[in-house]
C-alpha atoms as a PDB file:
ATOM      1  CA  UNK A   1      -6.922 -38.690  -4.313  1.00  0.00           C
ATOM      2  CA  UNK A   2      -4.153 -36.466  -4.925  1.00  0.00           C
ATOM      3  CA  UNK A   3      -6.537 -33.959  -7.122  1.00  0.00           C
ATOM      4  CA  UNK A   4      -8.716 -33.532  -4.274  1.00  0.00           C
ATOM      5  CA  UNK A   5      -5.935 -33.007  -1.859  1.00  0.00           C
ATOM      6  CA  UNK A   6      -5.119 -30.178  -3.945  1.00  0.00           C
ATOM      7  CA  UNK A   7      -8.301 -29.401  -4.741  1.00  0.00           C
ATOM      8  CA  UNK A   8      -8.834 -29.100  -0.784  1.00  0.00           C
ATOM      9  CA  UNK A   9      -5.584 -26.901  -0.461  1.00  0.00           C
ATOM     10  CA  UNK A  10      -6.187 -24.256  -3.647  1.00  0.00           C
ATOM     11  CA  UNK A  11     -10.372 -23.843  -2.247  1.00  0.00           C
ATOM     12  CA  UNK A  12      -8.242 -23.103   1.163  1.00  0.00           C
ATOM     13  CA  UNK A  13      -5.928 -20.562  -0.359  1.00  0.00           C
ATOM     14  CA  UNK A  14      -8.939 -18.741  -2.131  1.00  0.00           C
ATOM     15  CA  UNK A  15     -10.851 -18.790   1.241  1.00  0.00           C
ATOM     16  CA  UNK A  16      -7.578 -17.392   3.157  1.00  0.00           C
ATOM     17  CA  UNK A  17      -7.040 -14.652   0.274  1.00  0.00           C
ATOM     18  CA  UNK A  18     -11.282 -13.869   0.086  1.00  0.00           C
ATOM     19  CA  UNK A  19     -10.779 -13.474   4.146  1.00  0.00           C
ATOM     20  CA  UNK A  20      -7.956 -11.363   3.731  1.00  0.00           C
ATOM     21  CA  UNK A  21      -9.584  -8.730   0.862  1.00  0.00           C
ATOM     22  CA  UNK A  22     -12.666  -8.537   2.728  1.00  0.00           C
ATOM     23  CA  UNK A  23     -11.211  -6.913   6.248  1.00  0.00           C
ATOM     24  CA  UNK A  24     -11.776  -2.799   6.199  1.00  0.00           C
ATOM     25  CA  UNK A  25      -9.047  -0.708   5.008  1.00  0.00           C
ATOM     26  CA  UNK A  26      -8.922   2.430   7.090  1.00  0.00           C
ATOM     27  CA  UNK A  27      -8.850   5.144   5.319  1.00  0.00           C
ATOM     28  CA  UNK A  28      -5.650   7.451   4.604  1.00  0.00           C
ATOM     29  CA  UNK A  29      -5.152   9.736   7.751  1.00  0.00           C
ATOM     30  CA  UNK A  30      -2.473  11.062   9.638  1.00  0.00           C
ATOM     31  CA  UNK A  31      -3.357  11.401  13.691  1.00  0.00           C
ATOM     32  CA  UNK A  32      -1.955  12.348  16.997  1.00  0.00           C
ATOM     33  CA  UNK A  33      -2.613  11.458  20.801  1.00  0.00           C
ATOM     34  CA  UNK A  34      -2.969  14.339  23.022  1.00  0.00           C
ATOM     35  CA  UNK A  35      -1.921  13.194  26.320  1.00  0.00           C
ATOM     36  CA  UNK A  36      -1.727  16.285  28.866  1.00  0.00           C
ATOM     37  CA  UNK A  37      -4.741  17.175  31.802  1.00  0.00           C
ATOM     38  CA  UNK A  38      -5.104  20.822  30.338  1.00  0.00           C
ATOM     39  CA  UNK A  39      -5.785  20.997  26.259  1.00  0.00           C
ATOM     40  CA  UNK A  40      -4.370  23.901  25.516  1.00  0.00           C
ATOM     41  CA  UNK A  41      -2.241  24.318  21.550  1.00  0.00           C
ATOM     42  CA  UNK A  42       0.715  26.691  21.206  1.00  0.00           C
ATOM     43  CA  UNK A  43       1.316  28.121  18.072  1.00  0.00           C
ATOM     44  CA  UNK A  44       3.697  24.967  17.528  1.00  0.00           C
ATOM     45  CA  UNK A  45       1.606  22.165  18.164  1.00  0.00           C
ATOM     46  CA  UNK A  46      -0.745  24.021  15.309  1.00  0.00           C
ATOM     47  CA  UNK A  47       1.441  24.472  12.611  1.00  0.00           C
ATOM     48  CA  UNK A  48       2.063  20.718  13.540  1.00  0.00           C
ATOM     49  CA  UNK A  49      -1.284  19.435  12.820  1.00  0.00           C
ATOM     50  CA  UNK A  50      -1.923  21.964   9.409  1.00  0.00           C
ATOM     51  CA  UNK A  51       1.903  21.185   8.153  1.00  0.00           C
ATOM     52  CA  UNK A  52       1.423  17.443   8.179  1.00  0.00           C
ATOM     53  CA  UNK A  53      -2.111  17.524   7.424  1.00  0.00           C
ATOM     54  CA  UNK A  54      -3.731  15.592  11.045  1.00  0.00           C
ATOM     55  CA  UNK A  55      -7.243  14.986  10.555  1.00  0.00           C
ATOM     56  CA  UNK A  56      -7.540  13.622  13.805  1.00  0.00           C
ATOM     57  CA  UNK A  57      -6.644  13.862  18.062  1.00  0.00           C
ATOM     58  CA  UNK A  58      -7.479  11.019  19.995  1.00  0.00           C
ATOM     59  CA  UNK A  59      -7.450  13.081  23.194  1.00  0.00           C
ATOM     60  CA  UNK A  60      -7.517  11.515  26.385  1.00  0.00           C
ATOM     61  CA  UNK A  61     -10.598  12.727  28.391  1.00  0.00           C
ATOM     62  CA  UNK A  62     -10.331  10.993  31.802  1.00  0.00           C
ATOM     63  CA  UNK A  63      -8.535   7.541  32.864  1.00  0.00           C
ATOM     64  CA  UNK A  64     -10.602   5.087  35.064  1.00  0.00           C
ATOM     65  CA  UNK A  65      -9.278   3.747  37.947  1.00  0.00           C
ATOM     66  CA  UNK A  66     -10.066   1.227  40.462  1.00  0.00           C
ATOM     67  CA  UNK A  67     -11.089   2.226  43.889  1.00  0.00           C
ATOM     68  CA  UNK A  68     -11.559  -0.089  46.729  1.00  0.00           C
ATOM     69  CA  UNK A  69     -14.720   1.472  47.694  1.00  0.00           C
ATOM     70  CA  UNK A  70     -16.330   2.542  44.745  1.00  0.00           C
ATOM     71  CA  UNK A  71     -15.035   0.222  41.991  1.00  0.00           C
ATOM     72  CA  UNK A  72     -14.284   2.183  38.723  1.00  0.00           C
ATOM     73  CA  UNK A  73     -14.217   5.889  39.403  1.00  0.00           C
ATOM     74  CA  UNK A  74     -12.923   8.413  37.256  1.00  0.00           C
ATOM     75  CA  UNK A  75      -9.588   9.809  37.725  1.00  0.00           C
ATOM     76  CA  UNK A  76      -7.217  12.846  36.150  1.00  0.00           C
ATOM     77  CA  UNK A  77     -10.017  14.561  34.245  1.00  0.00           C
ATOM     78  CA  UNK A  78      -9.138  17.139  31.137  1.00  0.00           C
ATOM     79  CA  UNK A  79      -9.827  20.915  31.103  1.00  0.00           C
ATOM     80  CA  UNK A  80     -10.605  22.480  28.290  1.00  0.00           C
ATOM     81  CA  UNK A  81      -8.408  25.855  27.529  1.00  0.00           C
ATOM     82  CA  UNK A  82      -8.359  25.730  24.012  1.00  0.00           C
ATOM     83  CA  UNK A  83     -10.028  24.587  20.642  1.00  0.00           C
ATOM     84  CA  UNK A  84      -9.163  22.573  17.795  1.00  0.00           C
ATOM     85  CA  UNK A  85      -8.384  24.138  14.543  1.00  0.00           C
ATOM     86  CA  UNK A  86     -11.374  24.054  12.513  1.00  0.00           C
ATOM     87  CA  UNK A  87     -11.761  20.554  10.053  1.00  0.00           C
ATOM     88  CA  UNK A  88      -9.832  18.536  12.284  1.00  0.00           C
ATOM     89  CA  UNK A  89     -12.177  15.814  14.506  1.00  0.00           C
ATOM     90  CA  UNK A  90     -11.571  14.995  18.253  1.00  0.00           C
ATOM     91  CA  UNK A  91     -11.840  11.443  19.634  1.00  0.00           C
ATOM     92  CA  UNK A  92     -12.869  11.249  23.241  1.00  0.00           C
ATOM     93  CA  UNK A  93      -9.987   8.408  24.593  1.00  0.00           C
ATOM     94  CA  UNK A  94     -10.202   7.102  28.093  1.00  0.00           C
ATOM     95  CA  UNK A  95      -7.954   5.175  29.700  1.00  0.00           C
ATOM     96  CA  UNK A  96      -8.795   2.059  31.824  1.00  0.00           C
ATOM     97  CA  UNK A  97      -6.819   0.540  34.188  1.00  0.00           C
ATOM     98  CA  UNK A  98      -6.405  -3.383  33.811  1.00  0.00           C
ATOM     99  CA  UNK A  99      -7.680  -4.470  37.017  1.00  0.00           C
ATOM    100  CA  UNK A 100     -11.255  -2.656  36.310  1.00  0.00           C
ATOM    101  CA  UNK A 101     -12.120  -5.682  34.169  1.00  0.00           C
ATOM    102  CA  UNK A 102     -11.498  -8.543  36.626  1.00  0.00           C
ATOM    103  CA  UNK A 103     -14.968  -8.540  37.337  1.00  0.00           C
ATOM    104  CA  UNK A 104     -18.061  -7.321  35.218  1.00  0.00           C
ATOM    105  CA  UNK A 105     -18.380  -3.185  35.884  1.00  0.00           C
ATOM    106  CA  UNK A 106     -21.878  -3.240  35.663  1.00  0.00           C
ATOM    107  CA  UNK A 107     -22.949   0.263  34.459  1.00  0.00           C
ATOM    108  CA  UNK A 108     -19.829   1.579  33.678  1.00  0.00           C
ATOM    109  CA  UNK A 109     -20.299   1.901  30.356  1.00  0.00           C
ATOM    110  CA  UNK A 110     -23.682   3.829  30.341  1.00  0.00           C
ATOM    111  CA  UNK A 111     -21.622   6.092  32.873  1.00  0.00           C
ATOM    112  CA  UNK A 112     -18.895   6.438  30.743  1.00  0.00           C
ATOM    113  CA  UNK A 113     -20.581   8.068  27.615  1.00  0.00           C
ATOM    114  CA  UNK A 114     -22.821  10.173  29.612  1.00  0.00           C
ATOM    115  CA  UNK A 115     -19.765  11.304  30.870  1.00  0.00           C
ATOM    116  CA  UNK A 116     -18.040  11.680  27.701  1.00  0.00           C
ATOM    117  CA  UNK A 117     -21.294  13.801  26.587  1.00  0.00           C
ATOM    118  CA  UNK A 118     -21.893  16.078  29.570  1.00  0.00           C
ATOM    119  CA  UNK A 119     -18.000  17.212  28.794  1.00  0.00           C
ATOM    120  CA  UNK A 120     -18.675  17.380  25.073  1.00  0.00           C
ATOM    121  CA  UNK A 121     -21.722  19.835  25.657  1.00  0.00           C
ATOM    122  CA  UNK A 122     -19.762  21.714  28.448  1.00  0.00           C
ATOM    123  CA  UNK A 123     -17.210  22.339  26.492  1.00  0.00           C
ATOM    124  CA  UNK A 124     -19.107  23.071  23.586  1.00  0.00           C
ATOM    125  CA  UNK A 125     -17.324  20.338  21.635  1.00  0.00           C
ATOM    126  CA  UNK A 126     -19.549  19.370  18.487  1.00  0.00           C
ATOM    127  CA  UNK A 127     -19.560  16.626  15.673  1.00  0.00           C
ATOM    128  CA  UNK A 128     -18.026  13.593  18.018  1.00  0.00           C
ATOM    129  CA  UNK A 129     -18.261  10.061  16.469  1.00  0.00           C
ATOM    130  CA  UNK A 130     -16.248   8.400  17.596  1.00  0.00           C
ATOM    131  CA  UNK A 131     -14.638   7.124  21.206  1.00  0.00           C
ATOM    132  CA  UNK A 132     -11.496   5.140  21.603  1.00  0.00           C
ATOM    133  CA  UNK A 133     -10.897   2.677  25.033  1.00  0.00           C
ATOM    134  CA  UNK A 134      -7.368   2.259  26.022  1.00  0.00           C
ATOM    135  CA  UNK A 135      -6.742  -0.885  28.164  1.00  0.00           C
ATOM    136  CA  UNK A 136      -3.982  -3.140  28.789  1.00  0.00           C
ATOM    137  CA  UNK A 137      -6.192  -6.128  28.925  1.00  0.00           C
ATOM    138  CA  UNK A 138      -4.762  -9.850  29.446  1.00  0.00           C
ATOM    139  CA  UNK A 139      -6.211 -13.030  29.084  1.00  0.00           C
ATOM    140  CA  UNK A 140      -7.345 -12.936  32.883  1.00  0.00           C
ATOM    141  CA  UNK A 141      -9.514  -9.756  31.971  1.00  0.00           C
ATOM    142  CA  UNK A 142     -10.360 -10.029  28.047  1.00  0.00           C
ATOM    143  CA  UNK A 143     -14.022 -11.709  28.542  1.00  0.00           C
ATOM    144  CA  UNK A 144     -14.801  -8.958  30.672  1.00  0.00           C
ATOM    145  CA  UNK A 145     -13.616  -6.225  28.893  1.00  0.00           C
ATOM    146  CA  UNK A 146     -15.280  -7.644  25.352  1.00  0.00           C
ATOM    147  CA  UNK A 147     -18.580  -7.527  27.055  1.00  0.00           C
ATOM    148  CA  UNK A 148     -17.967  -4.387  28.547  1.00  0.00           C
ATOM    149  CA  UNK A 149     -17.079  -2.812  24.992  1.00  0.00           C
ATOM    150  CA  UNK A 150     -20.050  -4.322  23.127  1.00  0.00           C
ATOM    151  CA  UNK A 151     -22.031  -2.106  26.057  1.00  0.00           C
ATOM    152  CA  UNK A 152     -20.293   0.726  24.942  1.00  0.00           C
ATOM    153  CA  UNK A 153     -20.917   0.497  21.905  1.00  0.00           C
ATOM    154  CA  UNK A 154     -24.237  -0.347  22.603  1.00  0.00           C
ATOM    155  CA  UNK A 155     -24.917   2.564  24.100  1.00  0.00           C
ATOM    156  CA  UNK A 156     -22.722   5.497  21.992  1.00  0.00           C
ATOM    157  CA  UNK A 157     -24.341   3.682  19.017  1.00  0.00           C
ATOM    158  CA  UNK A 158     -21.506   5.744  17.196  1.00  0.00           C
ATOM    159  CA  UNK A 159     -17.750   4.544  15.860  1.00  0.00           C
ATOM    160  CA  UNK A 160     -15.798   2.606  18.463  1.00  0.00           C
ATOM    161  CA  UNK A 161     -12.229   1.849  18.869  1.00  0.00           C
ATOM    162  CA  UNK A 162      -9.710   0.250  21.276  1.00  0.00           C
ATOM    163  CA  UNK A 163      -6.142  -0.086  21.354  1.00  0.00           C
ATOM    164  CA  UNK A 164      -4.287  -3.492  20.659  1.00  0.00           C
ATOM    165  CA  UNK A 165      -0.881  -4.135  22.144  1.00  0.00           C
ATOM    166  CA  UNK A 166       1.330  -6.553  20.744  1.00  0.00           C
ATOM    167  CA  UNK A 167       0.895  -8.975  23.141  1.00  0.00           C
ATOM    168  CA  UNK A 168      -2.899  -9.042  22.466  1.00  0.00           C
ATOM    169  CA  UNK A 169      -2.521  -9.610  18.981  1.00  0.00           C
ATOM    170  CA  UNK A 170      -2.425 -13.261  19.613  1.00  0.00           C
ATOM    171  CA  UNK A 171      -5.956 -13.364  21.547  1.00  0.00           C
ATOM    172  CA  UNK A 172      -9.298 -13.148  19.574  1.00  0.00           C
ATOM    173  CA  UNK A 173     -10.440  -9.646  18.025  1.00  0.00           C
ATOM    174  CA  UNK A 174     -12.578  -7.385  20.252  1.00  0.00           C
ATOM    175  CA  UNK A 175     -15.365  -6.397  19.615  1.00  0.00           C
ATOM    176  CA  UNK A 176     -15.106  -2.791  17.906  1.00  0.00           C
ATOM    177  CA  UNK A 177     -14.545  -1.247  14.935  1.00  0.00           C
ATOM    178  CA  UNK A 178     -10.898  -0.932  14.094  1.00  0.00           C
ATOM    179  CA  UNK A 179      -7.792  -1.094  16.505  1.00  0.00           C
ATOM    180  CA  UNK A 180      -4.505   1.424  17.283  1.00  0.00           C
ATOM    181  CA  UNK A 181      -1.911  -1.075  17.324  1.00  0.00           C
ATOM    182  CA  UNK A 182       0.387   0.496  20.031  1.00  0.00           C
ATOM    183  CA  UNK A 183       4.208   0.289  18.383  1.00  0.00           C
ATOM    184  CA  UNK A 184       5.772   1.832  22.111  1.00  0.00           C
ATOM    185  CA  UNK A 185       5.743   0.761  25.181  1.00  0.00           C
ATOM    186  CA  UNK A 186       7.276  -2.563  23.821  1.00  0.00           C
ATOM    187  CA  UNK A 187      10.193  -3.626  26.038  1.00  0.00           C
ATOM    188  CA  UNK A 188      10.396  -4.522  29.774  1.00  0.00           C
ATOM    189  CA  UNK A 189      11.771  -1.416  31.715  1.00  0.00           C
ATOM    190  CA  UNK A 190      13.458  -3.631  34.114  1.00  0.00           C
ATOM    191  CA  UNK A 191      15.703  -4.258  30.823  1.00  0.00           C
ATOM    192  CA  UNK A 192      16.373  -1.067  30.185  1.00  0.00           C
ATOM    193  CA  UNK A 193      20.192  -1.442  29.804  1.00  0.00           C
ATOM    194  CA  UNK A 194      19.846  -3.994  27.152  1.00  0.00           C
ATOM    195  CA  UNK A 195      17.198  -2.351  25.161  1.00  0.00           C
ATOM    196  CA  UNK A 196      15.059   0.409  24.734  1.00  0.00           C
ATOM    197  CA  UNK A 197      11.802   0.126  26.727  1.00  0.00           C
ATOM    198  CA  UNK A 198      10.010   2.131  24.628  1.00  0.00           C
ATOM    199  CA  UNK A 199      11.061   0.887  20.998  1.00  0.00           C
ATOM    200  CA  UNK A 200      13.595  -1.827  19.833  1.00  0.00           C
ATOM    201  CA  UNK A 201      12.796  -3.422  16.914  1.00  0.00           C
ATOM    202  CA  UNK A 202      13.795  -6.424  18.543  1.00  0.00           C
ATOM    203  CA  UNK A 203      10.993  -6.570  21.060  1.00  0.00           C
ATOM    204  CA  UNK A 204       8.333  -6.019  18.102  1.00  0.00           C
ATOM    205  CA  UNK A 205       9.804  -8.674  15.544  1.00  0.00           C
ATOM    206  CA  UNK A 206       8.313 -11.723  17.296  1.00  0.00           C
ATOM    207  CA  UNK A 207       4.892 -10.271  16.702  1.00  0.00           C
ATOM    208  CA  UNK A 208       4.741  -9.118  13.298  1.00  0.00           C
ATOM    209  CA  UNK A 209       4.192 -12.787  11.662  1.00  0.00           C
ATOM    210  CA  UNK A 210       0.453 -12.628  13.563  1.00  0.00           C
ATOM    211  CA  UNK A 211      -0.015  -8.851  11.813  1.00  0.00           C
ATOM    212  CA  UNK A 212      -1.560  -9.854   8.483  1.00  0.00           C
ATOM    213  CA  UNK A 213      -3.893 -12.721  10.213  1.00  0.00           C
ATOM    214  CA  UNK A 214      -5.321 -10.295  12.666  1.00  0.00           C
ATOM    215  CA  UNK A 215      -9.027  -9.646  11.581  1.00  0.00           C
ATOM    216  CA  UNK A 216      -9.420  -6.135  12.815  1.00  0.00           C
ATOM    217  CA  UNK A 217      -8.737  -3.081  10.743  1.00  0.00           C
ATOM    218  CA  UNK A 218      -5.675  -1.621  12.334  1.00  0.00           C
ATOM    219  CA  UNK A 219      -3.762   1.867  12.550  1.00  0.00           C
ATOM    220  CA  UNK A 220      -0.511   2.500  13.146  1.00  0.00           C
ATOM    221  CA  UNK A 221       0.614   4.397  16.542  1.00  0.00           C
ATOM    222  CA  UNK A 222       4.574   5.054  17.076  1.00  0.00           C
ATOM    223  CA  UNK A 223       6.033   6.545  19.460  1.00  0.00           C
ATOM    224  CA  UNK A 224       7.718  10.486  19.878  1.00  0.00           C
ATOM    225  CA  UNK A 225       8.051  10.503  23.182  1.00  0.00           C
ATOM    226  CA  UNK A 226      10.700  10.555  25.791  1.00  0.00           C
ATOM    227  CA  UNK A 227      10.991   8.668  29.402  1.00  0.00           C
ATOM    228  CA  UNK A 228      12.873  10.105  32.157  1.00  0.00           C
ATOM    229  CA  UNK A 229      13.128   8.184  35.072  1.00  0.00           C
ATOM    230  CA  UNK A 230      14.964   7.666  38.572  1.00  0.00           C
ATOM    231  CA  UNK A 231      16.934   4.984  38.765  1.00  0.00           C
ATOM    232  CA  UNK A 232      19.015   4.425  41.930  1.00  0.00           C
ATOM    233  CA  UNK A 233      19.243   8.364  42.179  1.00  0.00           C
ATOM    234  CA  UNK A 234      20.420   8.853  38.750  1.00  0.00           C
ATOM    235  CA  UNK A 235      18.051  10.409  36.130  1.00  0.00           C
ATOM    236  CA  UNK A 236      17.950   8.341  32.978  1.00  0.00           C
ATOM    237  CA  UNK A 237      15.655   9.679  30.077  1.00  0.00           C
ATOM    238  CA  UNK A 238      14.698   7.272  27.439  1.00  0.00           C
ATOM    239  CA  UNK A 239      14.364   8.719  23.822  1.00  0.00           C
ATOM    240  CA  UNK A 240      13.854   6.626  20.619  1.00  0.00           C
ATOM    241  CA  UNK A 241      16.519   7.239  17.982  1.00  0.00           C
ATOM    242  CA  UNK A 242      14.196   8.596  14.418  1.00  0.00           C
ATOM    243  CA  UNK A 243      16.200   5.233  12.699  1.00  0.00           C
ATOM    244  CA  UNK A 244      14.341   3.303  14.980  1.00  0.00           C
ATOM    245  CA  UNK A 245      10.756   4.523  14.216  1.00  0.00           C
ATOM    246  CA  UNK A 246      11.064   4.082  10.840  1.00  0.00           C
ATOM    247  CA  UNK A 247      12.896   0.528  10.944  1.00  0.00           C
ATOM    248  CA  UNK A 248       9.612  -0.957  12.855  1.00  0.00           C
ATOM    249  CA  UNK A 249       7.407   1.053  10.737  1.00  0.00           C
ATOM    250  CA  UNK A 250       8.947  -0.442   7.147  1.00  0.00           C
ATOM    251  CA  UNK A 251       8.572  -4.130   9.093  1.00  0.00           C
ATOM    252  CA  UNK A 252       5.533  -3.973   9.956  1.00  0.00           C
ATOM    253  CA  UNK A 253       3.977  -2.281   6.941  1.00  0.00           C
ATOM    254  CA  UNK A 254       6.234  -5.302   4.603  1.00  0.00           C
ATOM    255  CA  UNK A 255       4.025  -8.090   6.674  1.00  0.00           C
ATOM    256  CA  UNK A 256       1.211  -5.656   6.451  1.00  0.00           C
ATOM    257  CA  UNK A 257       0.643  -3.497   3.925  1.00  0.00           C
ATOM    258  CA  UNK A 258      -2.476  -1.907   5.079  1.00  0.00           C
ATOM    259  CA  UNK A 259      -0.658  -0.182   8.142  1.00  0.00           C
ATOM    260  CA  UNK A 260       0.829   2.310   6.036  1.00  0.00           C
ATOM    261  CA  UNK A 261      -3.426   4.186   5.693  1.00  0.00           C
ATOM    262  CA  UNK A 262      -3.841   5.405   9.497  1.00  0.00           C
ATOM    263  CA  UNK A 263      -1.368   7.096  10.991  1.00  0.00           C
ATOM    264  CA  UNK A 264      -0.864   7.990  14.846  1.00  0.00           C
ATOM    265  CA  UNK A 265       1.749   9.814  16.535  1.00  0.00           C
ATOM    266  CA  UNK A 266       2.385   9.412  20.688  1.00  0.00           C
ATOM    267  CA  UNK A 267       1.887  12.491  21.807  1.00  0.00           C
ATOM    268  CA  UNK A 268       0.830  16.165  20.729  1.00  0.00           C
ATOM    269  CA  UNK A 269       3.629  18.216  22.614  1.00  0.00           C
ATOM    270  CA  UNK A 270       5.452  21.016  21.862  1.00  0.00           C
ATOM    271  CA  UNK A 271       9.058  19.332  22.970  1.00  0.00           C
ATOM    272  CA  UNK A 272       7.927  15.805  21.387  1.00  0.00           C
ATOM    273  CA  UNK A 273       7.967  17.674  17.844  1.00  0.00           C
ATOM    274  CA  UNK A 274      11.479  19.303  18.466  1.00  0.00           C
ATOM    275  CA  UNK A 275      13.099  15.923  19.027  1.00  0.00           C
ATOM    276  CA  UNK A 276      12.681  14.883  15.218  1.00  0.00           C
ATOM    277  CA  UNK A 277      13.840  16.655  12.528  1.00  0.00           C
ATOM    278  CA  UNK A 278      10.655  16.778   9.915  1.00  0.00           C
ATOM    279  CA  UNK A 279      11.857  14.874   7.566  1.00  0.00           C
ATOM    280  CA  UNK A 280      11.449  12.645  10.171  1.00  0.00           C
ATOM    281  CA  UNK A 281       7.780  13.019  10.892  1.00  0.00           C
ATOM    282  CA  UNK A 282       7.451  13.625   6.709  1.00  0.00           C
ATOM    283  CA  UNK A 283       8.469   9.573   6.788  1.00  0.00           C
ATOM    284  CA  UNK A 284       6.246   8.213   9.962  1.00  0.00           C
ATOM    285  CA  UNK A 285       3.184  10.099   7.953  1.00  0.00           C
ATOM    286  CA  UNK A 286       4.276   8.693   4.488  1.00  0.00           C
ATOM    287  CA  UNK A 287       1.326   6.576   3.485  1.00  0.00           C
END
């Protein structure tokens, strides 16, 4: 009995480890979001992306937003000033707004990659493969928004890719290709004199034990950005110390090793890359 107890357990452990060398590593890359309703690069932001080597901008094209007449409507659309250097790709990323998904969008996501195309061939943009969605999904809205990214990718018939937020870590996988696992945003602003809203390592250590079960291939985004808000009439700006970033990137990357391969900085701005000193940005891009 006992040697097919342990028979039982060592068939389990070789099942667990199989499961665990089949999921996708993502390949080494470093990445940035580009955030702002106008892409336009100054000569900053460009020796940015050719000194540490991005390969990638996930550049946010247009959110999507729920009006009470229309349903989902598009919402903050980019212009197009500028170009990217030449060898580096551009991701179409589009924002969605939780409460699009409380009830099936039906044809939203044929109308969201012809819209992603018809702004592609405006703009003269070339060689797109790839689209992320960004949505704070909850258990209330996941169905929904799992059915609704099968129809995109259904439909682009190209790479597809969402973001994951700690707190959907514990729900099942969606449906797409790999995942940006979102490493800001983590605290609860109401908070904010206990912790930092964006990043304490606090707020993302009761998630990492579910990192190295999650299925999906996953990259890495951390935050570079600063918060400035109103509070009671006082302005209080929220900044992440650089000890910070790299504390929650060496925790998660010890429970998951794989996080290390895609990189992704939050965002692509001229006064985001003065904050850190590089040898800062040299260790959030360390692979």
């Amino acid at each position: 009995m006992m040697r097919t107890i342990s028979a039982y357990i060592g068939l389990l452990l070789l099942l667990m480890v199989t499961s665990c060398q089949q999921r996708e590593r993502l390949a080494e890359e470093n990445a940035v979001y580009y955030w702002r309703t106008d892409f336009r690069l100054d000569s900053t932001e460009r020796a940015f992306l050719s000194l540490y080597n991005i390969n990638k901008v996930y550049c946010r094209y247009f959110d999507v937003v729920m009006s009470e007449e229309q349903g989902p409507i598009p919402n903050a659309t980019i212009t197009f000033s500028d170009s990217l250097p030449t060898g580096v790709e551009i991701i179409p990323t589009i924002y969605i707004t939780e409460d699009c998904m409380h009830q099936e969008p039906k044809g939203l996501a044929e109308k969201l990659v012809k819209r992603i195309q018809q702004m592609n061939e405006t703009n003269d943009i070339k060689g797109v493969q790839e689209i992320q969605i960004d949505c704070d999904y909850t258990s209330k809205s996941r169905k929904v928004y799992y059915q609704f990214l099968k129809e995109v990718k259904a439909t682009w018939k190209q790479r597809l890719s969402t973001t994951i937020r700690l707190h959907q870590l514990s729900m099942e996988e969606p449906p797409v290709d790999y995942g940006a696992l979102m490493l800001y945003n983590t605290g609860d602003p109401r908070k904010w004199t206990e912790r930092n809203p964006i990043l304490d390592a606090r707020d993302v250590y009761p998630y990492v034990k579910r990192l190295d079960d999650y299925p999906l291939p996953l990259a890495a985004a951390y935050p570079v950005f600063s918060w400035l808000r109103v509070i009671q009439g006082v302005n209080i700006e929220h900044t992440v110390e650089a000890d910070e970033i790299i504390k929650v990137k060496q925790m998660v990357e010890k429970e998951r090793k794989d996080l290390c391969h895609a990189i992704i900085t939050y965002h692509l701005d001229k006064e985001n890359i003065n904050r850190y000193k590089p040898e800062t940005y040299e260790e959030i891009f360390h692979h």
